[in-house]
PDB file of N, CA and C in Angstrom:
ATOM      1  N   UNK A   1      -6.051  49.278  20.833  1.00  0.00           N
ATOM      2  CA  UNK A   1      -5.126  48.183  21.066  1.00  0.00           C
ATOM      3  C   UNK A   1      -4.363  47.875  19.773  1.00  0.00           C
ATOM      4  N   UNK A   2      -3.484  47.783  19.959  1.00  0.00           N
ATOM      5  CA  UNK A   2      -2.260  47.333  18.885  1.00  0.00           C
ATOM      6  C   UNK A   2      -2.018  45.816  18.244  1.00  0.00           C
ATOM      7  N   UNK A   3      -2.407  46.069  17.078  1.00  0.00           N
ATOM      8  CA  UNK A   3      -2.284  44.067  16.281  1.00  0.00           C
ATOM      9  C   UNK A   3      -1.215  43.426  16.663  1.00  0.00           C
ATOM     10  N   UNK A   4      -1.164  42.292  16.500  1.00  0.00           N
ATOM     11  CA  UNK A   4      -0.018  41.505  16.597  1.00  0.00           C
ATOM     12  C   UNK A   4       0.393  41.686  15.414  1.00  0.00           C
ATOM     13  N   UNK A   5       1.589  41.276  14.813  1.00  0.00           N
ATOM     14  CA  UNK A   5       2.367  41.470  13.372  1.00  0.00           C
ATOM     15  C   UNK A   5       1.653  39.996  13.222  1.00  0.00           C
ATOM     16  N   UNK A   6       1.547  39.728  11.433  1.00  0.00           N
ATOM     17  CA  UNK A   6       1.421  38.258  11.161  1.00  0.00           C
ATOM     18  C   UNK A   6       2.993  37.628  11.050  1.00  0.00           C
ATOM     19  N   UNK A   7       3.196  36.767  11.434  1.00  0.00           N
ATOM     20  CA  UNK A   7       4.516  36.468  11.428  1.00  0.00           C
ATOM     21  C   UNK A   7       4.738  35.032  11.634  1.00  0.00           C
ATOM     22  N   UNK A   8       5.682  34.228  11.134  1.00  0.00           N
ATOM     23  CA  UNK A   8       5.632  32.381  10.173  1.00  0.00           C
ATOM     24  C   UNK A   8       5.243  32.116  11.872  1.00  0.00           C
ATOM     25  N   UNK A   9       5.714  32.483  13.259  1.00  0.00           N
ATOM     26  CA  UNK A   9       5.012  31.525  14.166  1.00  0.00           C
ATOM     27  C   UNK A   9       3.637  31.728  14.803  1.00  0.00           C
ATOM     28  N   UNK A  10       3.340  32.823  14.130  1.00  0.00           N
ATOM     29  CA  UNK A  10       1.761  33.467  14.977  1.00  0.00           C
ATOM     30  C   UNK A  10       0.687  32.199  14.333  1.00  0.00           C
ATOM     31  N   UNK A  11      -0.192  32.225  15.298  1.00  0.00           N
ATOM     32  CA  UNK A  11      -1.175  31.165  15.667  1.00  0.00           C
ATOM     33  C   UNK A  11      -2.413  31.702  14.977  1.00  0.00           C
ATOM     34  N   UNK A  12      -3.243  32.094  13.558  1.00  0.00           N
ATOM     35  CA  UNK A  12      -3.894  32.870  13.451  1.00  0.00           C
ATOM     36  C   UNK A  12      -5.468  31.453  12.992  1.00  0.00           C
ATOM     37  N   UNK A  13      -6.324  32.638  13.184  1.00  0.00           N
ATOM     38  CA  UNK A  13      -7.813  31.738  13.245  1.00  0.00           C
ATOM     39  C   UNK A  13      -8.660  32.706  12.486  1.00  0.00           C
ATOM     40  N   UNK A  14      -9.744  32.685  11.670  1.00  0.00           N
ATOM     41  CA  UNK A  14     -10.768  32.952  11.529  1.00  0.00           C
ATOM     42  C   UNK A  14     -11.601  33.637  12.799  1.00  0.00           C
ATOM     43  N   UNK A  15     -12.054  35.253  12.113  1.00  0.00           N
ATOM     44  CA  UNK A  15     -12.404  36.031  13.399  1.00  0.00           C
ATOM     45  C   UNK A  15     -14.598  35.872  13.405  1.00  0.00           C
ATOM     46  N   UNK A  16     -14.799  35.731  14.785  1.00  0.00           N
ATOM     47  CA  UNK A  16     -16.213  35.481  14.172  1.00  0.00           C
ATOM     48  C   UNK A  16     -17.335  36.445  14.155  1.00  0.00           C
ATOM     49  N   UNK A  17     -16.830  37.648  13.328  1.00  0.00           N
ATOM     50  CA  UNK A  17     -17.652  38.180  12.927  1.00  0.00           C
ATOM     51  C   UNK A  17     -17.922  38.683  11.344  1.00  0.00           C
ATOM     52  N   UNK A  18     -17.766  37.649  11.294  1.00  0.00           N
ATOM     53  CA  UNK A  18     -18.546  37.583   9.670  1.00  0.00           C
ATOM     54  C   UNK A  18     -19.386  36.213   9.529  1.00  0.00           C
ATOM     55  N   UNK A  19     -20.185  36.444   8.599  1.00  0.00           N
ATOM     56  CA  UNK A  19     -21.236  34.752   7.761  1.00  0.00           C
ATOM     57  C   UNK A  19     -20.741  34.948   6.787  1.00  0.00           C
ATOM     58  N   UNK A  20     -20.725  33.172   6.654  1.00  0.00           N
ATOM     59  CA  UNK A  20     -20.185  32.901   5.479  1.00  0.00           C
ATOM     60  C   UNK A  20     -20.946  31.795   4.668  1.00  0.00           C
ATOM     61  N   UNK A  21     -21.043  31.950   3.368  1.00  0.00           N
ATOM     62  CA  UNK A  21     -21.815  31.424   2.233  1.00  0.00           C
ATOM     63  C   UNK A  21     -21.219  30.904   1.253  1.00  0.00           C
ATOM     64  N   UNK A  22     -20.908  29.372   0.870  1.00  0.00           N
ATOM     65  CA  UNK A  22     -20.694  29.154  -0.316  1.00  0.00           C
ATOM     66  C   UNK A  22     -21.371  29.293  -1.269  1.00  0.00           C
ATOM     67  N   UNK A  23     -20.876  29.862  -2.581  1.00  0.00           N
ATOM     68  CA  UNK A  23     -21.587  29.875  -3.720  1.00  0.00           C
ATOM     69  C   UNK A  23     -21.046  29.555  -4.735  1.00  0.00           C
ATOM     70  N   UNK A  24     -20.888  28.493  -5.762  1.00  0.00           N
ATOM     71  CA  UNK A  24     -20.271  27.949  -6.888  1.00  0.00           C
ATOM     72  C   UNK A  24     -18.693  27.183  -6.429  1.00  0.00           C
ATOM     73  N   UNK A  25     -17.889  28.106  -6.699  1.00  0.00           N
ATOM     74  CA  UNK A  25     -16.505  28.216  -6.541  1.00  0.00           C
ATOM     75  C   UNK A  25     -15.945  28.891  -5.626  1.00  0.00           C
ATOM     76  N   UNK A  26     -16.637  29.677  -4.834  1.00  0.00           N
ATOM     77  CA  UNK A  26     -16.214  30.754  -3.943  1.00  0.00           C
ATOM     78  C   UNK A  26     -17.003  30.839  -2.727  1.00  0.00           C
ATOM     79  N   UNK A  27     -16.089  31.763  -1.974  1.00  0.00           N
ATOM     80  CA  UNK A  27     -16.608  31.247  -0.540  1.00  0.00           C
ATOM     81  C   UNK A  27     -16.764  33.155  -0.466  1.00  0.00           C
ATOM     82  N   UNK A  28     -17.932  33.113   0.008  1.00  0.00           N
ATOM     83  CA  UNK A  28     -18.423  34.667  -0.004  1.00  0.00           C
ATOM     84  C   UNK A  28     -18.822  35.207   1.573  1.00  0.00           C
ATOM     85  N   UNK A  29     -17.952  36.220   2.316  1.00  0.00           N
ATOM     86  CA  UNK A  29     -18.228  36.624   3.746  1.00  0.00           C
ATOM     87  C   UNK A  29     -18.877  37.692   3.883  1.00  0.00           C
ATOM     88  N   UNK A  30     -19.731  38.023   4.841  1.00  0.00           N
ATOM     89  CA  UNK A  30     -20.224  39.004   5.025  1.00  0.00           C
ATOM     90  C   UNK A  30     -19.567  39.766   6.555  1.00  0.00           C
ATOM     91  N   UNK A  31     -19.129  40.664   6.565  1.00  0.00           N
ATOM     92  CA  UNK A  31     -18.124  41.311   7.701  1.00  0.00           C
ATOM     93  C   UNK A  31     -19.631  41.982   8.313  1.00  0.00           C
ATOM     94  N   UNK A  32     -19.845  41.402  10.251  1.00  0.00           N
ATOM     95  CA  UNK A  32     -20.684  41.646  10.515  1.00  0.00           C
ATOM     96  C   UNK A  32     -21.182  43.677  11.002  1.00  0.00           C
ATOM     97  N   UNK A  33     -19.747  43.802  11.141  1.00  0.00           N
ATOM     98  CA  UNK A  33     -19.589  45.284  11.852  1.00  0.00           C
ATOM     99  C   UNK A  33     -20.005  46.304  10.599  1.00  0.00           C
ATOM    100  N   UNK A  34     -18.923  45.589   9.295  1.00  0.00           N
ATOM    101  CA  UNK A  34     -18.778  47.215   8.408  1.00  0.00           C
ATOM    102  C   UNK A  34     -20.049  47.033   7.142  1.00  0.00           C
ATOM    103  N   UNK A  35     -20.537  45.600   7.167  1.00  0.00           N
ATOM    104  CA  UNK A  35     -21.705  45.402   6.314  1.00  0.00           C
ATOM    105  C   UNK A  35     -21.100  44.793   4.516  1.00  0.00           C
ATOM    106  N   UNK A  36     -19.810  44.821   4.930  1.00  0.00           N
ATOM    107  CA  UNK A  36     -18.776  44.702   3.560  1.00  0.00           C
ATOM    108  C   UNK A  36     -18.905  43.151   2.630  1.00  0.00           C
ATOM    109  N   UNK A  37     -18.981  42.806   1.896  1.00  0.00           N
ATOM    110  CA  UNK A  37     -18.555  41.540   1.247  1.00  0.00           C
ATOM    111  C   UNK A  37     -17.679  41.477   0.661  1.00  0.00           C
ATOM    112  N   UNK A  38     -17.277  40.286   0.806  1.00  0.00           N
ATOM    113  CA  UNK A  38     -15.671  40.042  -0.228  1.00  0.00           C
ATOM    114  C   UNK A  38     -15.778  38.752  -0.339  1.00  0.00           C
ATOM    115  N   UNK A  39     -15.078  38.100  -1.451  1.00  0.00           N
ATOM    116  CA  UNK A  39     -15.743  36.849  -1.932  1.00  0.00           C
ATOM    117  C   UNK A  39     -14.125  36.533  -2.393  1.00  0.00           C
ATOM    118  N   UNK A  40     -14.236  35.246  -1.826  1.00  0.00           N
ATOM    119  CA  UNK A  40     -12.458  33.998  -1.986  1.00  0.00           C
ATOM    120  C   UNK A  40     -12.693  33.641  -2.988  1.00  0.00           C
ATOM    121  N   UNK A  41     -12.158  33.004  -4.048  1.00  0.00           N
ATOM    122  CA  UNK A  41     -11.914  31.762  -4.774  1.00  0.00           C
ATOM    123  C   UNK A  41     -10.895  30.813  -4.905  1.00  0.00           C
ATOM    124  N   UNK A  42     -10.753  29.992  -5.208  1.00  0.00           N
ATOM    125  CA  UNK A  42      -9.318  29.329  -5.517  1.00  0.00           C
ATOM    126  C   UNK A  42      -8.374  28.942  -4.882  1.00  0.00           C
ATOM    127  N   UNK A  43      -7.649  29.613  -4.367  1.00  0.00           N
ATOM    128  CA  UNK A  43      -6.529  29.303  -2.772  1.00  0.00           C
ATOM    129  C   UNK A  43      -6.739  29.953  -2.353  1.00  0.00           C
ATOM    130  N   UNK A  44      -7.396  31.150  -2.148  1.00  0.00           N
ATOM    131  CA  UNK A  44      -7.766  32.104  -1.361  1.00  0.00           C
ATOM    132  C   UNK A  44      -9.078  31.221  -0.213  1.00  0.00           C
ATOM    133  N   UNK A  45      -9.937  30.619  -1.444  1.00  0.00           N
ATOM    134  CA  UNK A  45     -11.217  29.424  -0.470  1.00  0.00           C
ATOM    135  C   UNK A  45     -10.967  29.013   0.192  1.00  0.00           C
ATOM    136  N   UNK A  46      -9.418  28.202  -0.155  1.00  0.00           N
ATOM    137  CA  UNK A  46      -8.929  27.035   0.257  1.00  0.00           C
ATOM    138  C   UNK A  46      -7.901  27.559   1.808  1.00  0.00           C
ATOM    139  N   UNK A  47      -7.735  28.724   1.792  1.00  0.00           N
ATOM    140  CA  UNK A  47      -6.751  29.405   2.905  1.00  0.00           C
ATOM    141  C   UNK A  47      -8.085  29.536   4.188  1.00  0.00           C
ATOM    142  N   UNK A  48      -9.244  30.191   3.670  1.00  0.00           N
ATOM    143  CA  UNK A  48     -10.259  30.517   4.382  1.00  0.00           C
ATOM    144  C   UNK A  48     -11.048  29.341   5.087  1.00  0.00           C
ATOM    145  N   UNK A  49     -10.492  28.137   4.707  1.00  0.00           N
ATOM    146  CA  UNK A  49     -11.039  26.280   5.019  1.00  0.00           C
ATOM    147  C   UNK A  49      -9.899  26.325   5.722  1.00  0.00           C
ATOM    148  N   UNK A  50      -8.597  26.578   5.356  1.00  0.00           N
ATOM    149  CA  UNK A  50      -7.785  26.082   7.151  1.00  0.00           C
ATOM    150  C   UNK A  50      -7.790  27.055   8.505  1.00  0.00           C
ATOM    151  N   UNK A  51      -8.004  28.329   7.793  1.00  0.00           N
ATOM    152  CA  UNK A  51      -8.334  29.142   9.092  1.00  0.00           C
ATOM    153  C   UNK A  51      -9.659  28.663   9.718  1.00  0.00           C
ATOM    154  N   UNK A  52     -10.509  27.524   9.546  1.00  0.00           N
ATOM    155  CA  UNK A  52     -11.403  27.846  10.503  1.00  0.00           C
ATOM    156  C   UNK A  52     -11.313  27.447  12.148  1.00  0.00           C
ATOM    157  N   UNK A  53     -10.097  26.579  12.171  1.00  0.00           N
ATOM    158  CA  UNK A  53      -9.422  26.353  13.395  1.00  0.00           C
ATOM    159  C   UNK A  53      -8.251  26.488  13.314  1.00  0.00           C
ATOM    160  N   UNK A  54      -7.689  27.032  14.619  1.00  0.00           N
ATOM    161  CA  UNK A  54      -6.552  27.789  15.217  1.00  0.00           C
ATOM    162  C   UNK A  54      -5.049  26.988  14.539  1.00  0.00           C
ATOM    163  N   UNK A  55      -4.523  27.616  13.494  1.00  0.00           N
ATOM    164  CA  UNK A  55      -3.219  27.503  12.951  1.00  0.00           C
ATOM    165  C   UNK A  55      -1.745  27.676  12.846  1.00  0.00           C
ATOM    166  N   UNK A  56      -0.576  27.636  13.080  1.00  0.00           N
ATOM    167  CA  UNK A  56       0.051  28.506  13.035  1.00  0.00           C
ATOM    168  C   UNK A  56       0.276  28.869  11.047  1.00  0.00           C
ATOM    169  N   UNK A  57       0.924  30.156  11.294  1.00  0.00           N
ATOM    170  CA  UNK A  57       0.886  30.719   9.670  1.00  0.00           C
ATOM    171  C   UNK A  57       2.292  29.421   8.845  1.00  0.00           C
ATOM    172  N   UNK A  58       3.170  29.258  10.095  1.00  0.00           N
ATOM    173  CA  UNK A  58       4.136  28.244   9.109  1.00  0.00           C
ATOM    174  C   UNK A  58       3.289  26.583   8.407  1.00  0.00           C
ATOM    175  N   UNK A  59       2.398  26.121   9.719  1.00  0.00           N
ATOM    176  CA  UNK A  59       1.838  25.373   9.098  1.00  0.00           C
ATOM    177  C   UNK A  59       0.564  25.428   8.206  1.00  0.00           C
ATOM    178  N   UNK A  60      -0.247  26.531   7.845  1.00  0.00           N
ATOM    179  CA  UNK A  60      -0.787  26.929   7.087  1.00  0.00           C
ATOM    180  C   UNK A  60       0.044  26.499   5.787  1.00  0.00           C
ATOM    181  N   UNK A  61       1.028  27.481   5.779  1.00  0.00           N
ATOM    182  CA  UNK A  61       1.705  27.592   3.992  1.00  0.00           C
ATOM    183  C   UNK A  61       2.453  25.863   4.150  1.00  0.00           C
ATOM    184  N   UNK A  62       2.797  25.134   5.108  1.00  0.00           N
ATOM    185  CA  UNK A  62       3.377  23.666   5.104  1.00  0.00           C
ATOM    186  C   UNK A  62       2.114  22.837   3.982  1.00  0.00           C
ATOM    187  N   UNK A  63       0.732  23.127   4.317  1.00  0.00           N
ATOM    188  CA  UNK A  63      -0.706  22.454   3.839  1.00  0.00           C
ATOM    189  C   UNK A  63      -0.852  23.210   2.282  1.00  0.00           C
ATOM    190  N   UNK A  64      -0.641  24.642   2.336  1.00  0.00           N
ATOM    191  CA  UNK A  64      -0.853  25.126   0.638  1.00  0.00           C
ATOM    192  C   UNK A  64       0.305  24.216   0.042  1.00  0.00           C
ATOM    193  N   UNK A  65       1.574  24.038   0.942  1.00  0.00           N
ATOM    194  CA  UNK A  65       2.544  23.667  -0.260  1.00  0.00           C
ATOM    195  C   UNK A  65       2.241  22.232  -0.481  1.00  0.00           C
ATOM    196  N   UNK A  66       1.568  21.470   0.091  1.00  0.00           N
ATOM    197  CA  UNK A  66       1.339  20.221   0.102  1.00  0.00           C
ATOM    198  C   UNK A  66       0.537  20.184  -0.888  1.00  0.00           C
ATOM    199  N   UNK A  67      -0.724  21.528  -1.186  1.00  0.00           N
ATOM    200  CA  UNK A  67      -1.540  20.943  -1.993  1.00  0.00           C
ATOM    201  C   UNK A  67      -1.629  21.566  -3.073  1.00  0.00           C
ATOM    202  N   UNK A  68      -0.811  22.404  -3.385  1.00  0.00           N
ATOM    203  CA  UNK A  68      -0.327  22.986  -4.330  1.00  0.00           C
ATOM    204  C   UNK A  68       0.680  22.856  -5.485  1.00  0.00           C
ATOM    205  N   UNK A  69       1.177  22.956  -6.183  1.00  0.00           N
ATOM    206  CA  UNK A  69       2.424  23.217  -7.083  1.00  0.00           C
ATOM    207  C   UNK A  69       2.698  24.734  -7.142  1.00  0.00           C
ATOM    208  N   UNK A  70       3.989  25.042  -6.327  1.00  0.00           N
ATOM    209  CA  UNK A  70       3.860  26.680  -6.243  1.00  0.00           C
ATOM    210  C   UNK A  70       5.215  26.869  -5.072  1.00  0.00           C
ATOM    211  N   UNK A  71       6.091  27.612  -5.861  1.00  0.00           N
ATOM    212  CA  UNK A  71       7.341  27.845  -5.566  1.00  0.00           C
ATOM    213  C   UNK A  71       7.294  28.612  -3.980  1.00  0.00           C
ATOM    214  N   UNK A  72       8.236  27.845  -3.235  1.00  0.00           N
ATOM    215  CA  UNK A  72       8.227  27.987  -1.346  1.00  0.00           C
ATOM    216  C   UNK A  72       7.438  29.454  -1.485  1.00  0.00           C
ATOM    217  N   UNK A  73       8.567  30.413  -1.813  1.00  0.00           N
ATOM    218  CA  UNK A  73       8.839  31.601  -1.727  1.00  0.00           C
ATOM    219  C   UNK A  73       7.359  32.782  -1.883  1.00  0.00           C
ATOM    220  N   UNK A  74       7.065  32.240  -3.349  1.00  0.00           N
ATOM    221  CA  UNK A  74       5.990  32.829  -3.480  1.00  0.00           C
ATOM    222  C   UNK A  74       4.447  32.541  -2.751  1.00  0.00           C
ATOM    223  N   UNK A  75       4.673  31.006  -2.423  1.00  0.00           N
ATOM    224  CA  UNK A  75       3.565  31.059  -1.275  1.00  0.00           C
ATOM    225  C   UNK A  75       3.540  31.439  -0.083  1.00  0.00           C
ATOM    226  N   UNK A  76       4.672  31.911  -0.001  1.00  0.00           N
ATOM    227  CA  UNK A  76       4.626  32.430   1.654  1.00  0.00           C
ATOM    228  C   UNK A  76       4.505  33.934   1.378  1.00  0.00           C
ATOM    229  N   UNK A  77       4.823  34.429   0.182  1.00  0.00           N
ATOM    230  CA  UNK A  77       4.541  36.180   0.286  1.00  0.00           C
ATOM    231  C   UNK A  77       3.463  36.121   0.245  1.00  0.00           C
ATOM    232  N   UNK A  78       2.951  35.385  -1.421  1.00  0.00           N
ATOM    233  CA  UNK A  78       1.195  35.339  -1.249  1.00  0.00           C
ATOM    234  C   UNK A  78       0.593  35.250   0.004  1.00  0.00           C
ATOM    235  N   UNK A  79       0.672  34.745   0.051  1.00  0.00           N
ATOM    236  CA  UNK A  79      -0.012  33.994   1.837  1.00  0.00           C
ATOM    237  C   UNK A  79       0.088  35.127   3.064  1.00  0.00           C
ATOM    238  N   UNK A  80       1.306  35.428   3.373  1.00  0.00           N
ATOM    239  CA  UNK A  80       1.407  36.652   4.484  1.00  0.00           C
ATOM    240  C   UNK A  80       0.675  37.706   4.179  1.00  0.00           C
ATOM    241  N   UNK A  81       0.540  38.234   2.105  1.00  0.00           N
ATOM    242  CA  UNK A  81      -0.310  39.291   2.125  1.00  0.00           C
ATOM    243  C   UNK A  81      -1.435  39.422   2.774  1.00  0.00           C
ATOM    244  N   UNK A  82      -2.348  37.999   1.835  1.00  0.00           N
ATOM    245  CA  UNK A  82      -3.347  37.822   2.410  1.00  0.00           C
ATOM    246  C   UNK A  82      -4.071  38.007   3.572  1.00  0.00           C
ATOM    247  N   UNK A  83      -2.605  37.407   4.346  1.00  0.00           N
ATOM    248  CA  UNK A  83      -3.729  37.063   6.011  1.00  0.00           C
ATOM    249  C   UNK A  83      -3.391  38.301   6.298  1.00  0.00           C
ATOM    250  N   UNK A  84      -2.331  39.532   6.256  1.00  0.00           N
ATOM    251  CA  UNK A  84      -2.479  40.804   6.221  1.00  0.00           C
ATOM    252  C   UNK A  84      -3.795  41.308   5.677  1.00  0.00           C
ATOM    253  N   UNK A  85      -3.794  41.105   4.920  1.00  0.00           N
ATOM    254  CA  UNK A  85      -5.393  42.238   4.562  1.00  0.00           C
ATOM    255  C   UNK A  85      -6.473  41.549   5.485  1.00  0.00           C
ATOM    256  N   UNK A  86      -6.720  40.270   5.510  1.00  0.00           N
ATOM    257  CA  UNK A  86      -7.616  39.726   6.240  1.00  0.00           C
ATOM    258  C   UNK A  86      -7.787  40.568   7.717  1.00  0.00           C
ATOM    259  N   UNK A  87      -6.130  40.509   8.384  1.00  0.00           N
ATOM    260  CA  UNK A  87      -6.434  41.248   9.412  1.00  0.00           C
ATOM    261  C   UNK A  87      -6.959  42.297   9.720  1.00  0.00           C
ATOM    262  N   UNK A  88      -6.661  43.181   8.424  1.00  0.00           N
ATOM    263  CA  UNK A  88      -7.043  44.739   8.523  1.00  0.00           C
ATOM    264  C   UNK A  88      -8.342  44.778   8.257  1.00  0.00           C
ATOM    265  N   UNK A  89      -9.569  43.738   7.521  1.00  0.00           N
ATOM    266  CA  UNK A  89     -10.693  43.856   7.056  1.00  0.00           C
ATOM    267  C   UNK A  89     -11.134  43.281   8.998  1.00  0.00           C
ATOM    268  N   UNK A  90     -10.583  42.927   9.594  1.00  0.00           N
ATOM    269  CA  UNK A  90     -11.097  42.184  10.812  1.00  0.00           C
ATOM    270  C   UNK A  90     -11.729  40.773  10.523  1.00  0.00           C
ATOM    271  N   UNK A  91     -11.184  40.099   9.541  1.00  0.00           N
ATOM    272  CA  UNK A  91     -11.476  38.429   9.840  1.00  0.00           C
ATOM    273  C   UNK A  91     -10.831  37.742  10.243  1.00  0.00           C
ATOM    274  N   UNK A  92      -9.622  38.047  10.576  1.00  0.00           N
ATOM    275  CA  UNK A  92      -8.920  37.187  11.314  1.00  0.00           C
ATOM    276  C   UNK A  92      -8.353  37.590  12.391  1.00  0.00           C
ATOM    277  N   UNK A  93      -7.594  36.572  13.417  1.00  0.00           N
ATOM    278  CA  UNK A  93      -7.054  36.662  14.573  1.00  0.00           C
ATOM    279  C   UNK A  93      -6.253  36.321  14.656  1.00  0.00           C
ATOM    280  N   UNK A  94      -5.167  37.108  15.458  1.00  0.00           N
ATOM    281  CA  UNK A  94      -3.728  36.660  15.700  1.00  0.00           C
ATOM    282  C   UNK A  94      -3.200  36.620  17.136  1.00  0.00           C
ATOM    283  N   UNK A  95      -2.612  35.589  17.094  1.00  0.00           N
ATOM    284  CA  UNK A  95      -1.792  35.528  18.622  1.00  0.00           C
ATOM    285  C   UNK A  95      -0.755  34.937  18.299  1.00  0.00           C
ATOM    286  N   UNK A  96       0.181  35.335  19.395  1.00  0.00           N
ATOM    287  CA  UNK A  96       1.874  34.790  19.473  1.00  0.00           C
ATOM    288  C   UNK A  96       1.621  33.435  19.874  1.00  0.00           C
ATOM    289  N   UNK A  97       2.360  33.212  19.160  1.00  0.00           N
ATOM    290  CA  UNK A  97       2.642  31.557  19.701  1.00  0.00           C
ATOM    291  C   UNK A  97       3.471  30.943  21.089  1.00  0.00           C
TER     292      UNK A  97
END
């Protein structure tokens, strides 16, 4: 089956197959299928705290820019990378809006 593109109106969520563990500063997942860890910090934590209910990606980056200091532009590339790789590791979910 074929992904959805991430794109400013897609609706994306936290996928549930991974556990997840805070530790210090960072929010550390365990991907239940491939056995993988990868560990957030910083706005990356803080991206992985609004995905845990169903978002769209424009209002996602509306909340980083709110709580951030950080030029439109670059939070929205940052940000699209991200939830790109996220998708491809399988933690997240996407649907059209």
């Amino acid at each position: 089956m074929d992904r959805l593109k991430v794109e400013a109106h897609s609706v994306v969520q936290a996928s549930g197959e991974h556990l997840r563990a805070e530790l210090d500063d960072a929010t550390v997942l365990l991907h239940l299928s491939s056995g993988e860890y990868y560990s957030l910090g910083g706005v990356a934590g803080q991206i992985w705290q609004l995905l845990q209910e169903p978002i769209t990606v424009s209002a996602l980056i509306d909340q980083l820019l709110l709580q951030y200091q950080v030029d439109e532009a670059r939070c929205r590339a940052e940000t699209m990378s991200m939830l790109e790789r996220l998708q491809a590791e399988g933690f997240l979910t996407v649907q059209s809006a």
